[in-house]
PDB file of N, CA and C in Angstrom:
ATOM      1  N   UNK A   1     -11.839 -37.212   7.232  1.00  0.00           N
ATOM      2  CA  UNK A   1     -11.309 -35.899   6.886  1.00  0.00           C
ATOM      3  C   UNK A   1     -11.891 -35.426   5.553  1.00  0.00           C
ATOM      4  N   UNK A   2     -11.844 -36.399   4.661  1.00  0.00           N
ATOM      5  CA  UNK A   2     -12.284 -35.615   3.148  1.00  0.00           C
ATOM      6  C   UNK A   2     -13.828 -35.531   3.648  1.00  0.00           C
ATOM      7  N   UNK A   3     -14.637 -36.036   4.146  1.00  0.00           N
ATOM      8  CA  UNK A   3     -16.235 -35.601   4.330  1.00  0.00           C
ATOM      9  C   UNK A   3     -16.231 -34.337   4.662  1.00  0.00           C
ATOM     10  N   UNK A   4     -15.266 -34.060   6.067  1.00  0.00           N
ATOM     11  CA  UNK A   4     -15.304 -33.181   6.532  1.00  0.00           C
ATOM     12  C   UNK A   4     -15.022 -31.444   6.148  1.00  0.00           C
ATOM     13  N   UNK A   5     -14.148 -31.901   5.212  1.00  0.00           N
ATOM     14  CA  UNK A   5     -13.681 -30.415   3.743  1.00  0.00           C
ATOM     15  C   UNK A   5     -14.434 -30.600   2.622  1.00  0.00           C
ATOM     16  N   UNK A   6     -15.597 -31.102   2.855  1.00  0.00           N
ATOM     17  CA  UNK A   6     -16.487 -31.222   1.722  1.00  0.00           C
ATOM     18  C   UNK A   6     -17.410 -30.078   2.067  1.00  0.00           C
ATOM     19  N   UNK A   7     -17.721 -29.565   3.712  1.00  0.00           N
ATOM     20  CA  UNK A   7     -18.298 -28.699   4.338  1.00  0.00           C
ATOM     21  C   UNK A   7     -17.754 -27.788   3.879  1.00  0.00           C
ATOM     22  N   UNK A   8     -16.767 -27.079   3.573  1.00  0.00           N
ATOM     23  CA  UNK A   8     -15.986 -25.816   2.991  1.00  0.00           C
ATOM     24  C   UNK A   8     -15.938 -25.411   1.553  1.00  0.00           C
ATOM     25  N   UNK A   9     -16.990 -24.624   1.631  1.00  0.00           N
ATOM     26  CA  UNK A   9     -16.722 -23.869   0.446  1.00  0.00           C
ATOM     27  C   UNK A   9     -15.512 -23.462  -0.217  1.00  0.00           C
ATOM     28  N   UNK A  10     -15.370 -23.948  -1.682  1.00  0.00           N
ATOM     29  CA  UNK A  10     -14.272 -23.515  -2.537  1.00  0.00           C
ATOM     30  C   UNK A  10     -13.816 -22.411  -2.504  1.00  0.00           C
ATOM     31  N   UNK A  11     -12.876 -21.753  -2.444  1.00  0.00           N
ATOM     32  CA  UNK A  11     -13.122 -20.359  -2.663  1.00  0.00           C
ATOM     33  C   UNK A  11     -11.252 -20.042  -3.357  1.00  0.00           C
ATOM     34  N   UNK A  12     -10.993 -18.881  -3.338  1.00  0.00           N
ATOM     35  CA  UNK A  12      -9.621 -18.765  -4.488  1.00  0.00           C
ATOM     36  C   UNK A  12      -9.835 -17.118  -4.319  1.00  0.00           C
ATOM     37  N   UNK A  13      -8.781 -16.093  -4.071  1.00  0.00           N
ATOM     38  CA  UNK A  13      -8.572 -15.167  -3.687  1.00  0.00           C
ATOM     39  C   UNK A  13      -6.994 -14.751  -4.759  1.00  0.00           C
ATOM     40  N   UNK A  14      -7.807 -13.663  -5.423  1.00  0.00           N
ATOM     41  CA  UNK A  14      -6.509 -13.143  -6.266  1.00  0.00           C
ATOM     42  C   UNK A  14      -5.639 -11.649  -5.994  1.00  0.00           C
ATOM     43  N   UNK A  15      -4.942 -11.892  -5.780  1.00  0.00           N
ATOM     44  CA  UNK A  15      -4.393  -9.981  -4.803  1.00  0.00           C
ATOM     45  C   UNK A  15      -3.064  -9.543  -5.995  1.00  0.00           C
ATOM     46  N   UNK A  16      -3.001  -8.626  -6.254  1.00  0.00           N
ATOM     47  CA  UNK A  16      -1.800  -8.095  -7.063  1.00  0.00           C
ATOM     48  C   UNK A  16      -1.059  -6.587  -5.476  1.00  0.00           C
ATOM     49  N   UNK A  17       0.127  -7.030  -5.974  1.00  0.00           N
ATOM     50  CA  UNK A  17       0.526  -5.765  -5.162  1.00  0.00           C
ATOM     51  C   UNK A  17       1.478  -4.642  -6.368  1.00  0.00           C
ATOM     52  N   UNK A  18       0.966  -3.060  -6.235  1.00  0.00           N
ATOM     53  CA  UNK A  18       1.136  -2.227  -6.962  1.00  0.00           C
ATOM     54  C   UNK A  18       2.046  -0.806  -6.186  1.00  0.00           C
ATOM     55  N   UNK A  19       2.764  -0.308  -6.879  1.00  0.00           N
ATOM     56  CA  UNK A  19       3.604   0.399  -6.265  1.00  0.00           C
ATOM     57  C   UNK A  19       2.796   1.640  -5.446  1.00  0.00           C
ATOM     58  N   UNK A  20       3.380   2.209  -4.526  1.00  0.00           N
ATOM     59  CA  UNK A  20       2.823   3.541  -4.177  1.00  0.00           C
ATOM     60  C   UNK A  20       3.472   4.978  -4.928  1.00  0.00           C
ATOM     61  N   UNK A  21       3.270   5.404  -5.617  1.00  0.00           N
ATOM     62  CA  UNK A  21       3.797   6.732  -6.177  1.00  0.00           C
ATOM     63  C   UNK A  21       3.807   8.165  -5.012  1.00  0.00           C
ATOM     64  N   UNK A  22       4.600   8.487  -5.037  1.00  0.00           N
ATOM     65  CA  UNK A  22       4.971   9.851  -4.384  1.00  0.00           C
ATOM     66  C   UNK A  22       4.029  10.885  -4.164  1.00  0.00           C
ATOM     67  N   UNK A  23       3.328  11.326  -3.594  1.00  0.00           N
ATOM     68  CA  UNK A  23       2.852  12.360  -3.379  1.00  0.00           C
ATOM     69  C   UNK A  23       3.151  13.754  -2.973  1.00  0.00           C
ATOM     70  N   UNK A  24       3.451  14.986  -3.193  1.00  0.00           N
ATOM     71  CA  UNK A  24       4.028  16.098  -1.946  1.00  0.00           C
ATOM     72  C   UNK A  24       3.133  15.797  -0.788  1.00  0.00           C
ATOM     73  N   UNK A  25       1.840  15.992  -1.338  1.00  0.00           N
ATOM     74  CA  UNK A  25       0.850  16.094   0.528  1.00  0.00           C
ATOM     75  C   UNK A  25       1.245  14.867   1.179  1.00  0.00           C
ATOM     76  N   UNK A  26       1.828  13.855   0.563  1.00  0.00           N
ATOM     77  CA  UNK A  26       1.805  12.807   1.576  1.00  0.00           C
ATOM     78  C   UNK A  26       3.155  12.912   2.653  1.00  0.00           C
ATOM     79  N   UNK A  27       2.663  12.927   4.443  1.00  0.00           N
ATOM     80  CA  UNK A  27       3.920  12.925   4.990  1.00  0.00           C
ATOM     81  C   UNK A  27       3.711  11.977   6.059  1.00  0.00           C
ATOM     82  N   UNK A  28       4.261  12.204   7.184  1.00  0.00           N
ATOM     83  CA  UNK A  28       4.435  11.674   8.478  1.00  0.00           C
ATOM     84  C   UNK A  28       4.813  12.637   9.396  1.00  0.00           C
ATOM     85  N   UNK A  29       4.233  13.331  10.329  1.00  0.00           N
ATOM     86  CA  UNK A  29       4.604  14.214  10.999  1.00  0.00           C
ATOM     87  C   UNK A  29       4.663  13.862  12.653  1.00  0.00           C
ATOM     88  N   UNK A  30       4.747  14.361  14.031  1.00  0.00           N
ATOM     89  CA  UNK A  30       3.993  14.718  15.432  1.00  0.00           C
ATOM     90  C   UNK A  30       2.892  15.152  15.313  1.00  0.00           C
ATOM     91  N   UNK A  31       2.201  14.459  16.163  1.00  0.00           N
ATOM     92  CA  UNK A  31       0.673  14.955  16.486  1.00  0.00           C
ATOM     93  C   UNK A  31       1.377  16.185  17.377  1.00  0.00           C
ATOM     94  N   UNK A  32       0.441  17.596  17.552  1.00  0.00           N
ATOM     95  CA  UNK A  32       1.144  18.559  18.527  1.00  0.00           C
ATOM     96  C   UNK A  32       0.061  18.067  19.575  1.00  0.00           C
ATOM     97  N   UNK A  33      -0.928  17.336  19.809  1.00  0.00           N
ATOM     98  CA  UNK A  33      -1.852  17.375  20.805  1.00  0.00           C
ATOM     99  C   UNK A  33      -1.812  16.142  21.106  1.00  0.00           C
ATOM    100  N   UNK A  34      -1.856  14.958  20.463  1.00  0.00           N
ATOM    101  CA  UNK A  34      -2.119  13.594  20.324  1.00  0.00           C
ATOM    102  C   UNK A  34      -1.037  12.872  21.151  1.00  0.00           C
ATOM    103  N   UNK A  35      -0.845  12.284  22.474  1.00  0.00           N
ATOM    104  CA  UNK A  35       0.226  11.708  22.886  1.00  0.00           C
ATOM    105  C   UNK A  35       0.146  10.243  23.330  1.00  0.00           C
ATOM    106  N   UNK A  36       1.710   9.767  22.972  1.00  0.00           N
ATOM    107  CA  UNK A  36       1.352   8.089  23.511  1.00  0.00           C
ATOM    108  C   UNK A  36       1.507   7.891  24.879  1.00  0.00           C
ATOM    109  N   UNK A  37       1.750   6.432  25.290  1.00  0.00           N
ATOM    110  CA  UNK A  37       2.046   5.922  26.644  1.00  0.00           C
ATOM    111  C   UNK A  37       2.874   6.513  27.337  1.00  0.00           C
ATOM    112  N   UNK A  38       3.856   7.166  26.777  1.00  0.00           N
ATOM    113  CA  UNK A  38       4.946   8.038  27.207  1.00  0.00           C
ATOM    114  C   UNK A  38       4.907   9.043  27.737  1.00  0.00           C
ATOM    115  N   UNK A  39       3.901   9.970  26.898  1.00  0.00           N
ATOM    116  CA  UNK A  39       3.724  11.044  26.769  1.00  0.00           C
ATOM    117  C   UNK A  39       4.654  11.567  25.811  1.00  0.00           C
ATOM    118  N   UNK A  40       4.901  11.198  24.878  1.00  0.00           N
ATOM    119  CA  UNK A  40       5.618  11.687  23.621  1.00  0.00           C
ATOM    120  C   UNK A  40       4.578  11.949  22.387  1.00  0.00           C
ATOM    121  N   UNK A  41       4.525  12.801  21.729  1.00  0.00           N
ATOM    122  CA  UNK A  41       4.111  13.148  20.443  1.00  0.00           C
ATOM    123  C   UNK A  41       3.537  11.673  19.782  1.00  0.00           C
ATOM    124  N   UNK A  42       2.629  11.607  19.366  1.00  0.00           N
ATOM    125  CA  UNK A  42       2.165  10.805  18.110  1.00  0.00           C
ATOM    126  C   UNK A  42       2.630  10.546  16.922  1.00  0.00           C
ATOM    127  N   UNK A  43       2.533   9.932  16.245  1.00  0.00           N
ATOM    128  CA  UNK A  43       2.786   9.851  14.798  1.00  0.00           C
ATOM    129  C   UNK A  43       1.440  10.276  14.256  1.00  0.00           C
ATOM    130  N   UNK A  44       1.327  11.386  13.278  1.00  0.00           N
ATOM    131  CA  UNK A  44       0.387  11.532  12.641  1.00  0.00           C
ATOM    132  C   UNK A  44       0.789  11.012  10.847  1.00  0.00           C
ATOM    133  N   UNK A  45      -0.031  10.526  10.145  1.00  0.00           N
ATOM    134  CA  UNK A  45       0.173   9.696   8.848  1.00  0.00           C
ATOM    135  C   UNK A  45      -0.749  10.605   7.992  1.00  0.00           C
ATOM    136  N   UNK A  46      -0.442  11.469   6.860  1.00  0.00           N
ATOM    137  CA  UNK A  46      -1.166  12.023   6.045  1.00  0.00           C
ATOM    138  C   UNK A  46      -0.698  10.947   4.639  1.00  0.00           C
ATOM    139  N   UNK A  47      -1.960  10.251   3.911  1.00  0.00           N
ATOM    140  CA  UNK A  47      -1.203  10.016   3.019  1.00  0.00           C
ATOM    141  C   UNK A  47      -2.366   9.449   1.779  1.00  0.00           C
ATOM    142  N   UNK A  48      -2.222   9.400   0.808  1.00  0.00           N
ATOM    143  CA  UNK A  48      -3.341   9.114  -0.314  1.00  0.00           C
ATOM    144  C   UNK A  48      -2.673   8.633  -1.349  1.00  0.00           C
ATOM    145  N   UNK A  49      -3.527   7.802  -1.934  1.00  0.00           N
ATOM    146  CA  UNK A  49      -2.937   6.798  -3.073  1.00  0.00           C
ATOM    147  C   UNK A  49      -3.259   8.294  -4.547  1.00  0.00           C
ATOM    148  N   UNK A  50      -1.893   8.060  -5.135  1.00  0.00           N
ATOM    149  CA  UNK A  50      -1.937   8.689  -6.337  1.00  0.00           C
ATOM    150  C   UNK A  50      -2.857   8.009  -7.533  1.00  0.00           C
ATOM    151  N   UNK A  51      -3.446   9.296  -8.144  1.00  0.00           N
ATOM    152  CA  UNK A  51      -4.460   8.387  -9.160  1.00  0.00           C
ATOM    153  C   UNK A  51      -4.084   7.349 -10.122  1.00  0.00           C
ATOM    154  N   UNK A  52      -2.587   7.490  -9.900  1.00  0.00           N
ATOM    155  CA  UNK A  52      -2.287   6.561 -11.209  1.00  0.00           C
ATOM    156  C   UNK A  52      -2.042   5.137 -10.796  1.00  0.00           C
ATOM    157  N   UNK A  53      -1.831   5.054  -9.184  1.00  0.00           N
ATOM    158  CA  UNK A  53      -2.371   4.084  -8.443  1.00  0.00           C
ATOM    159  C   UNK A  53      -3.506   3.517  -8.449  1.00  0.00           C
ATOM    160  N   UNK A  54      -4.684   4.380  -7.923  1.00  0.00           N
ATOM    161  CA  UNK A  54      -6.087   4.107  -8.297  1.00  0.00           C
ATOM    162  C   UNK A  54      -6.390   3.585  -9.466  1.00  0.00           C
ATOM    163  N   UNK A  55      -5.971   3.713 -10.933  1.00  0.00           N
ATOM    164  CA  UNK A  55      -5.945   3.220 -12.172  1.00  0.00           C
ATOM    165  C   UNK A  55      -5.103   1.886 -11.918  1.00  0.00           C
ATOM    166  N   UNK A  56      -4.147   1.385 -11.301  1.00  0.00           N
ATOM    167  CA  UNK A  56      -3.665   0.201 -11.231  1.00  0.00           C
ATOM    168  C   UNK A  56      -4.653  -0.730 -10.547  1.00  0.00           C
ATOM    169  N   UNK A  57      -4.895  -0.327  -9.458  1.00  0.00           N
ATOM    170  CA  UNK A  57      -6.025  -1.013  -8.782  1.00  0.00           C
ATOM    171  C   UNK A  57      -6.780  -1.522  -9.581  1.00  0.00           C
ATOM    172  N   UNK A  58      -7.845  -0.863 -10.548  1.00  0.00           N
ATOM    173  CA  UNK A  58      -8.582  -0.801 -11.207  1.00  0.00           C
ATOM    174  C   UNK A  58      -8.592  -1.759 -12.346  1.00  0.00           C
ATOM    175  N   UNK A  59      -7.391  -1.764 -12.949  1.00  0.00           N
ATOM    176  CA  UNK A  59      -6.641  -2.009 -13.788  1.00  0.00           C
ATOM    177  C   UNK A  59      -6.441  -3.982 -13.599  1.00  0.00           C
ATOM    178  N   UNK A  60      -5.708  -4.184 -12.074  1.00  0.00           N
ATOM    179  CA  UNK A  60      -5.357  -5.547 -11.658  1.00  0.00           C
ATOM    180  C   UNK A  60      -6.374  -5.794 -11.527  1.00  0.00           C
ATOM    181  N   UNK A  61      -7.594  -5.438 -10.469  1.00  0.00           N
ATOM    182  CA  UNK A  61      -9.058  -6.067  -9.971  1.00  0.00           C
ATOM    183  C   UNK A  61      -9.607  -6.726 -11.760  1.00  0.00           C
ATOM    184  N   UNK A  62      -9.905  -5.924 -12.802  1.00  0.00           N
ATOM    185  CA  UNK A  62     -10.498  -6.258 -13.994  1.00  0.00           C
ATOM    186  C   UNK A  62      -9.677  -7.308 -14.430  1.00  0.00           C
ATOM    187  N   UNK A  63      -8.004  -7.377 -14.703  1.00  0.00           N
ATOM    188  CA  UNK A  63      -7.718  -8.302 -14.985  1.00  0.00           C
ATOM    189  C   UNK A  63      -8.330  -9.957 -14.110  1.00  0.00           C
ATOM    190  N   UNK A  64      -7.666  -9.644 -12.758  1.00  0.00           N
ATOM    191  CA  UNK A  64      -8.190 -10.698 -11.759  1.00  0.00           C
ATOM    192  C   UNK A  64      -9.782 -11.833 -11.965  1.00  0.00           C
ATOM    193  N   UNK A  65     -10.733 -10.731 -12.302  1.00  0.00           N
ATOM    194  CA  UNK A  65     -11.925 -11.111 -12.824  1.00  0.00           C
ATOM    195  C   UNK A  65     -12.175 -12.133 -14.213  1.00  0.00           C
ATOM    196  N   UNK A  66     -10.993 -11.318 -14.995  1.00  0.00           N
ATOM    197  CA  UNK A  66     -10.961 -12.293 -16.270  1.00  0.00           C
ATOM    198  C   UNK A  66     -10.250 -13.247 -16.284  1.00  0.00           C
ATOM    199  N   UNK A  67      -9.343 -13.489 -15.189  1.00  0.00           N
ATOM    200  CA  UNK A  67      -8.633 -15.009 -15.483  1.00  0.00           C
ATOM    201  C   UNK A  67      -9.852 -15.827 -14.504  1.00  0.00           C
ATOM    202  N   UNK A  68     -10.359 -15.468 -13.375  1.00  0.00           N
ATOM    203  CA  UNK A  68     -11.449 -16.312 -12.723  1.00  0.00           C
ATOM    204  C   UNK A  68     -12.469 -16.677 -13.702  1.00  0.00           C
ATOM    205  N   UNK A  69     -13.046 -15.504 -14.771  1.00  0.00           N
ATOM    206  CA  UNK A  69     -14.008 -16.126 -15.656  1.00  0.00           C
ATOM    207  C   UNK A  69     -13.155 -17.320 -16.762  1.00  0.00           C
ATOM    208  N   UNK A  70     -12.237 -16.900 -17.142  1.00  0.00           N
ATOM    209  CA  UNK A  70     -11.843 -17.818 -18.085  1.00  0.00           C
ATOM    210  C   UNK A  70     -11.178 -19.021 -17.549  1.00  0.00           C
ATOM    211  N   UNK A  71     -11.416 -18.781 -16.050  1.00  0.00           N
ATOM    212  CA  UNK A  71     -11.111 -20.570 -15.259  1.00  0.00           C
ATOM    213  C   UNK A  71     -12.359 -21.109 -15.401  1.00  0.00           C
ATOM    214  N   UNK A  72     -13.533 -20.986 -15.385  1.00  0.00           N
ATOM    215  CA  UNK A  72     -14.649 -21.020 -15.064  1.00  0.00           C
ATOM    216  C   UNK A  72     -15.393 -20.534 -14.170  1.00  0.00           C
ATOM    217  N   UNK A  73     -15.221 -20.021 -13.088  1.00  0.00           N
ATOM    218  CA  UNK A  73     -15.637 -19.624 -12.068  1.00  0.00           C
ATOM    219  C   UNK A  73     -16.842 -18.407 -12.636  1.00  0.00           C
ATOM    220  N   UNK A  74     -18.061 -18.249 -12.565  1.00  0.00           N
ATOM    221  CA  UNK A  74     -18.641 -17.376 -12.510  1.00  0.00           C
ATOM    222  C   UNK A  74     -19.731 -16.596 -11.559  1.00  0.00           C
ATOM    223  N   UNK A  75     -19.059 -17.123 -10.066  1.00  0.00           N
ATOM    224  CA  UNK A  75     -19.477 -16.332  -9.147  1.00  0.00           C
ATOM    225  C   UNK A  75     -18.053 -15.870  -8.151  1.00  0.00           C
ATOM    226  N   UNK A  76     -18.193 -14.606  -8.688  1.00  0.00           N
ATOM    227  CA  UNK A  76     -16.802 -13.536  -8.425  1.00  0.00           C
ATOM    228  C   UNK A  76     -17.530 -12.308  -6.973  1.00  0.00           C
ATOM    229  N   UNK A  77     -16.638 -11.666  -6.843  1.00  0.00           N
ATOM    230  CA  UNK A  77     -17.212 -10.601  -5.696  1.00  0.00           C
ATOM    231  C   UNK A  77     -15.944  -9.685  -5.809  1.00  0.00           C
ATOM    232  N   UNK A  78     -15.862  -8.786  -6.961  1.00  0.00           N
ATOM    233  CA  UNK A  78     -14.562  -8.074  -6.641  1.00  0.00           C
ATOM    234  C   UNK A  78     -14.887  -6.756  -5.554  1.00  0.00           C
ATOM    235  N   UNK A  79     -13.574  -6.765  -4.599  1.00  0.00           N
ATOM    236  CA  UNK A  79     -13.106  -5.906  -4.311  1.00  0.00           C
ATOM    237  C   UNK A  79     -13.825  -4.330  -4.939  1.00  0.00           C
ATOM    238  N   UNK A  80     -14.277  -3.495  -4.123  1.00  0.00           N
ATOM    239  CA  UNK A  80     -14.294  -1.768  -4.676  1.00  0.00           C
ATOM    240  C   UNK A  80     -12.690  -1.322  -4.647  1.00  0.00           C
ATOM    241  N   UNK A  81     -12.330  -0.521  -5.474  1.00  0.00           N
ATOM    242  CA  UNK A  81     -11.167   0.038  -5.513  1.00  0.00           C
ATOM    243  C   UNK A  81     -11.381   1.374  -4.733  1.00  0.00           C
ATOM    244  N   UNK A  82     -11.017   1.498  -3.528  1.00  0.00           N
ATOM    245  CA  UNK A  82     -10.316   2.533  -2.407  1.00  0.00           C
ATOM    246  C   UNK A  82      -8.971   3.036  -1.938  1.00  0.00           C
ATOM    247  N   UNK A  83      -9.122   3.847  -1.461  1.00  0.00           N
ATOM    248  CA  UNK A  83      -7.809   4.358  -0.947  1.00  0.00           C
ATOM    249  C   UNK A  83      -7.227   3.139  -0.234  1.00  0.00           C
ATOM    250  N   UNK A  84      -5.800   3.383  -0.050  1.00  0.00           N
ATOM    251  CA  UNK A  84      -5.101   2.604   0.937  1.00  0.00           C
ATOM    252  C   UNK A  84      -4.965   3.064   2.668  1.00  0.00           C
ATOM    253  N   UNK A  85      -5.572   2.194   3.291  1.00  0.00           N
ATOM    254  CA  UNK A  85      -6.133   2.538   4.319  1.00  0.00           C
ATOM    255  C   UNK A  85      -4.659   1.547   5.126  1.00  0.00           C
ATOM    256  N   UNK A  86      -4.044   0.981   5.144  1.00  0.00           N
ATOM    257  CA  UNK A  86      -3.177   0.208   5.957  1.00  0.00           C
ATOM    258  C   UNK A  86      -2.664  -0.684   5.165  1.00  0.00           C
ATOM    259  N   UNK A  87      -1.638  -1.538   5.961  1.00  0.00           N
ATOM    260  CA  UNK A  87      -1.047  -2.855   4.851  1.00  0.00           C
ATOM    261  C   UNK A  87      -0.410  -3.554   5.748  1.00  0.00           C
ATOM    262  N   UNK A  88       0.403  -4.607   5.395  1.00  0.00           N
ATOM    263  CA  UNK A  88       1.231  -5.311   6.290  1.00  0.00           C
ATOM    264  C   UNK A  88       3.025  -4.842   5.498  1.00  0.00           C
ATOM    265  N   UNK A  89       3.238  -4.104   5.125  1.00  0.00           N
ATOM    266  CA  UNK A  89       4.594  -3.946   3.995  1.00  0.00           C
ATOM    267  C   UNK A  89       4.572  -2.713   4.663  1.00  0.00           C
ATOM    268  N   UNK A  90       6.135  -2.223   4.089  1.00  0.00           N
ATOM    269  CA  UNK A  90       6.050  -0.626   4.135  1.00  0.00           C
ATOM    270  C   UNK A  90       5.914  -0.190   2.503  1.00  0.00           C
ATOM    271  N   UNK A  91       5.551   1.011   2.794  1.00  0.00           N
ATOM    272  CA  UNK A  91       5.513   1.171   1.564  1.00  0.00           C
ATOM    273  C   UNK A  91       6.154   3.004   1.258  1.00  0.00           C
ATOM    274  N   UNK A  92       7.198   3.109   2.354  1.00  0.00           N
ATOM    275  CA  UNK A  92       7.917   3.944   1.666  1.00  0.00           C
ATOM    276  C   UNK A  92       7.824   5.433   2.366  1.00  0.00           C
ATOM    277  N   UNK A  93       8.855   6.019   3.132  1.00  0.00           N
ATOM    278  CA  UNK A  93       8.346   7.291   3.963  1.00  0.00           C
ATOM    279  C   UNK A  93       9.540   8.134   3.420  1.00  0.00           C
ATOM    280  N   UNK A  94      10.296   7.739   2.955  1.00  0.00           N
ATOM    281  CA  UNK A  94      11.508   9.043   2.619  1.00  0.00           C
ATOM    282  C   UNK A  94      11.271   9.654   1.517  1.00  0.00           C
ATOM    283  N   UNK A  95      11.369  10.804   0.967  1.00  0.00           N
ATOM    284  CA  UNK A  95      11.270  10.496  -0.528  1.00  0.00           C
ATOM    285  C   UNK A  95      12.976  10.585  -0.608  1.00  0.00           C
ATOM    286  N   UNK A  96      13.005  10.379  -2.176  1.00  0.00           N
ATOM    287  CA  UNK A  96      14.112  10.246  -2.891  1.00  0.00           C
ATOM    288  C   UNK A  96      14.441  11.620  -4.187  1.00  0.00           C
ATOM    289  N   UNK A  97      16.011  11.986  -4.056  1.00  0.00           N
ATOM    290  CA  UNK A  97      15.808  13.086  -4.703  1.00  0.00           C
ATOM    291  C   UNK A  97      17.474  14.013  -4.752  1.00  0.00           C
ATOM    292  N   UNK A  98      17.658  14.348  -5.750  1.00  0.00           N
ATOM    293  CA  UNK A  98      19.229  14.977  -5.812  1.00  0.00           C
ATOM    294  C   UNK A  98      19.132  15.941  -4.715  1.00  0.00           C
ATOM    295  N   UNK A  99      18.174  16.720  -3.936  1.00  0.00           N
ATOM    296  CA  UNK A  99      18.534  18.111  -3.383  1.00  0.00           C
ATOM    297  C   UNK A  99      17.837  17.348  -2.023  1.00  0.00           C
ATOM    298  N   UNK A 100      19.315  17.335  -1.395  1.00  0.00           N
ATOM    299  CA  UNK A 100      19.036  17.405   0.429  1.00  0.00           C
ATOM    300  C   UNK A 100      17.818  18.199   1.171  1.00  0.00           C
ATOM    301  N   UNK A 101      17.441  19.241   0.180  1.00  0.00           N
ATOM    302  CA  UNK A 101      16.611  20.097   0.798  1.00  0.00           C
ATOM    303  C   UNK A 101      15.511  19.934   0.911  1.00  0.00           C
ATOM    304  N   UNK A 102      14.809  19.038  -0.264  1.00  0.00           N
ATOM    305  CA  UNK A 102      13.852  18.087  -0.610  1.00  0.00           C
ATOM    306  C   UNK A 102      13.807  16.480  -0.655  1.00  0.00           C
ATOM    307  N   UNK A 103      14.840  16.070  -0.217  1.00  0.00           N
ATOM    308  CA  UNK A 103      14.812  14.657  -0.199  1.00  0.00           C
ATOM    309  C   UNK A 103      15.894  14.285   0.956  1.00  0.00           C
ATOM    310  N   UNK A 104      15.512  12.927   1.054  1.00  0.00           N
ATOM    311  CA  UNK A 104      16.347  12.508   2.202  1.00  0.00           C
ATOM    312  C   UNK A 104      17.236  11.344   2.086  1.00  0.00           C
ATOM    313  N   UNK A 105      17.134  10.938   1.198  1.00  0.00           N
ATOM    314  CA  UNK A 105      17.979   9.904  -0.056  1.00  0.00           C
ATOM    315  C   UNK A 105      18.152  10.124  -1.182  1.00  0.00           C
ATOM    316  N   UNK A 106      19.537   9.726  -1.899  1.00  0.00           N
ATOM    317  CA  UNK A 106      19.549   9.914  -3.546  1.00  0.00           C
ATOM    318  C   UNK A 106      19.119   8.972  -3.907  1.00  0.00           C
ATOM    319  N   UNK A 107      19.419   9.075  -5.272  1.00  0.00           N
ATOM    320  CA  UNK A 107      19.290   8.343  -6.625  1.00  0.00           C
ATOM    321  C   UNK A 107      19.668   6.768  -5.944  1.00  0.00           C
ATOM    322  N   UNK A 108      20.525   6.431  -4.935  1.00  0.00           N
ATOM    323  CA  UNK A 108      21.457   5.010  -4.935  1.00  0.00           C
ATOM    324  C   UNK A 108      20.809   4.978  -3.640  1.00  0.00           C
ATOM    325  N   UNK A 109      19.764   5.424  -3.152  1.00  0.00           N
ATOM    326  CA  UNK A 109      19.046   5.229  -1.828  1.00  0.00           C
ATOM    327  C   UNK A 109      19.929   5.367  -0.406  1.00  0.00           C
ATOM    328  N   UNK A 110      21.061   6.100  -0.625  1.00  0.00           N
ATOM    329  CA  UNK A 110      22.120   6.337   0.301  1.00  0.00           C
ATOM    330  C   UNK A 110      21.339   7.853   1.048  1.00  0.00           C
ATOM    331  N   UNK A 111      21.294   7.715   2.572  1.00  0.00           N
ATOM    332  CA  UNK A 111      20.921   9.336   2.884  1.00  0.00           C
ATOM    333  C   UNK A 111      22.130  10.235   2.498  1.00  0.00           C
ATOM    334  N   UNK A 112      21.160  11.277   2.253  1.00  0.00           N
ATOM    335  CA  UNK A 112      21.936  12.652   2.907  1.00  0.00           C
ATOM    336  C   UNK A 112      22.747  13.150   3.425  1.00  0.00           C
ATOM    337  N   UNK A 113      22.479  13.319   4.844  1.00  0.00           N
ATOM    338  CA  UNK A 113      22.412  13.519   5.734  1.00  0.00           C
ATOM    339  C   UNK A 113      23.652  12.810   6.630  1.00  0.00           C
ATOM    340  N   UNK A 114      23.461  11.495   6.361  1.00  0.00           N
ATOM    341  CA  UNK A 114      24.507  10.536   7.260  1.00  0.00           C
ATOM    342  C   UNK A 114      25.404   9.465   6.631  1.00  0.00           C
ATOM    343  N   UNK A 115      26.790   9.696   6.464  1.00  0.00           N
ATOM    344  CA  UNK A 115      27.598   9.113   5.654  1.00  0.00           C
ATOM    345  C   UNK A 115      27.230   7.484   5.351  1.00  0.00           C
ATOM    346  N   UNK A 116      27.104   6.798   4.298  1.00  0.00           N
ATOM    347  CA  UNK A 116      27.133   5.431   4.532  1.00  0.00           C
ATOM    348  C   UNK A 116      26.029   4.835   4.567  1.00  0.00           C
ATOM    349  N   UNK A 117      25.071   5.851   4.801  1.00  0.00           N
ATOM    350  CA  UNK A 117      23.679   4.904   5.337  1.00  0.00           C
ATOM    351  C   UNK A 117      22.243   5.157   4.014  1.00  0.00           C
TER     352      UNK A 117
END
């Protein structure tokens, strides 16, 4: 067995996870054309990482780099910092907000809309 993981390259993978900030353009709507197995409406996903996100990204990747150099490691391959294209988490579809009219939860993450919940 140890010969055999001698074949495998070392390797060490550093990931930070960073909040998503609010957007207005960002929503979740019906596709009006787009339909599933059902024949029901789609989910259409409009949504973009806020710049101050993009600066976190940016921000963790550089750190990430400097604790690998100051382990020793000096063959790195960071990550480009891009939009968020998918994830395995949610990361958040209601917004939050004193006016029902604009939000769909308060301050205490209780809806609106439906007593209790």
């Amino acid at each position: 067995m140890k010969e055999a993981l001698k074949q495998f390259p070392n390797t060490v993978s550093v990931a930070a996870f960073c909040t998503s900030l609010p957007l207005e353009t960002n929503n979740i709507s019906l596709d009006p054309d787009l339909k599933d197995d059902w024949g029901l409406p789609a989910m259409r996903v409009a949504c973009k990482d806020h710049p101050d996100g993009m600066k976190t990204k940016q921000f963790f990747t550089d750190r990430a780099m400097e604790i690998l150099q100051a382990a020793g490691e000096h063959n790195t391959w960071p990550t480009p910092v891009s939009e968020t294209t998918g994830g395995g988490h949610l990361m958040g579809t209601c917004r939050m907000g004193n006016d029902p009219r604009t939000s769909v939860v308060d301050k205490f993450h209780k809806a609106h809309d439906v007593p209790n919940v």
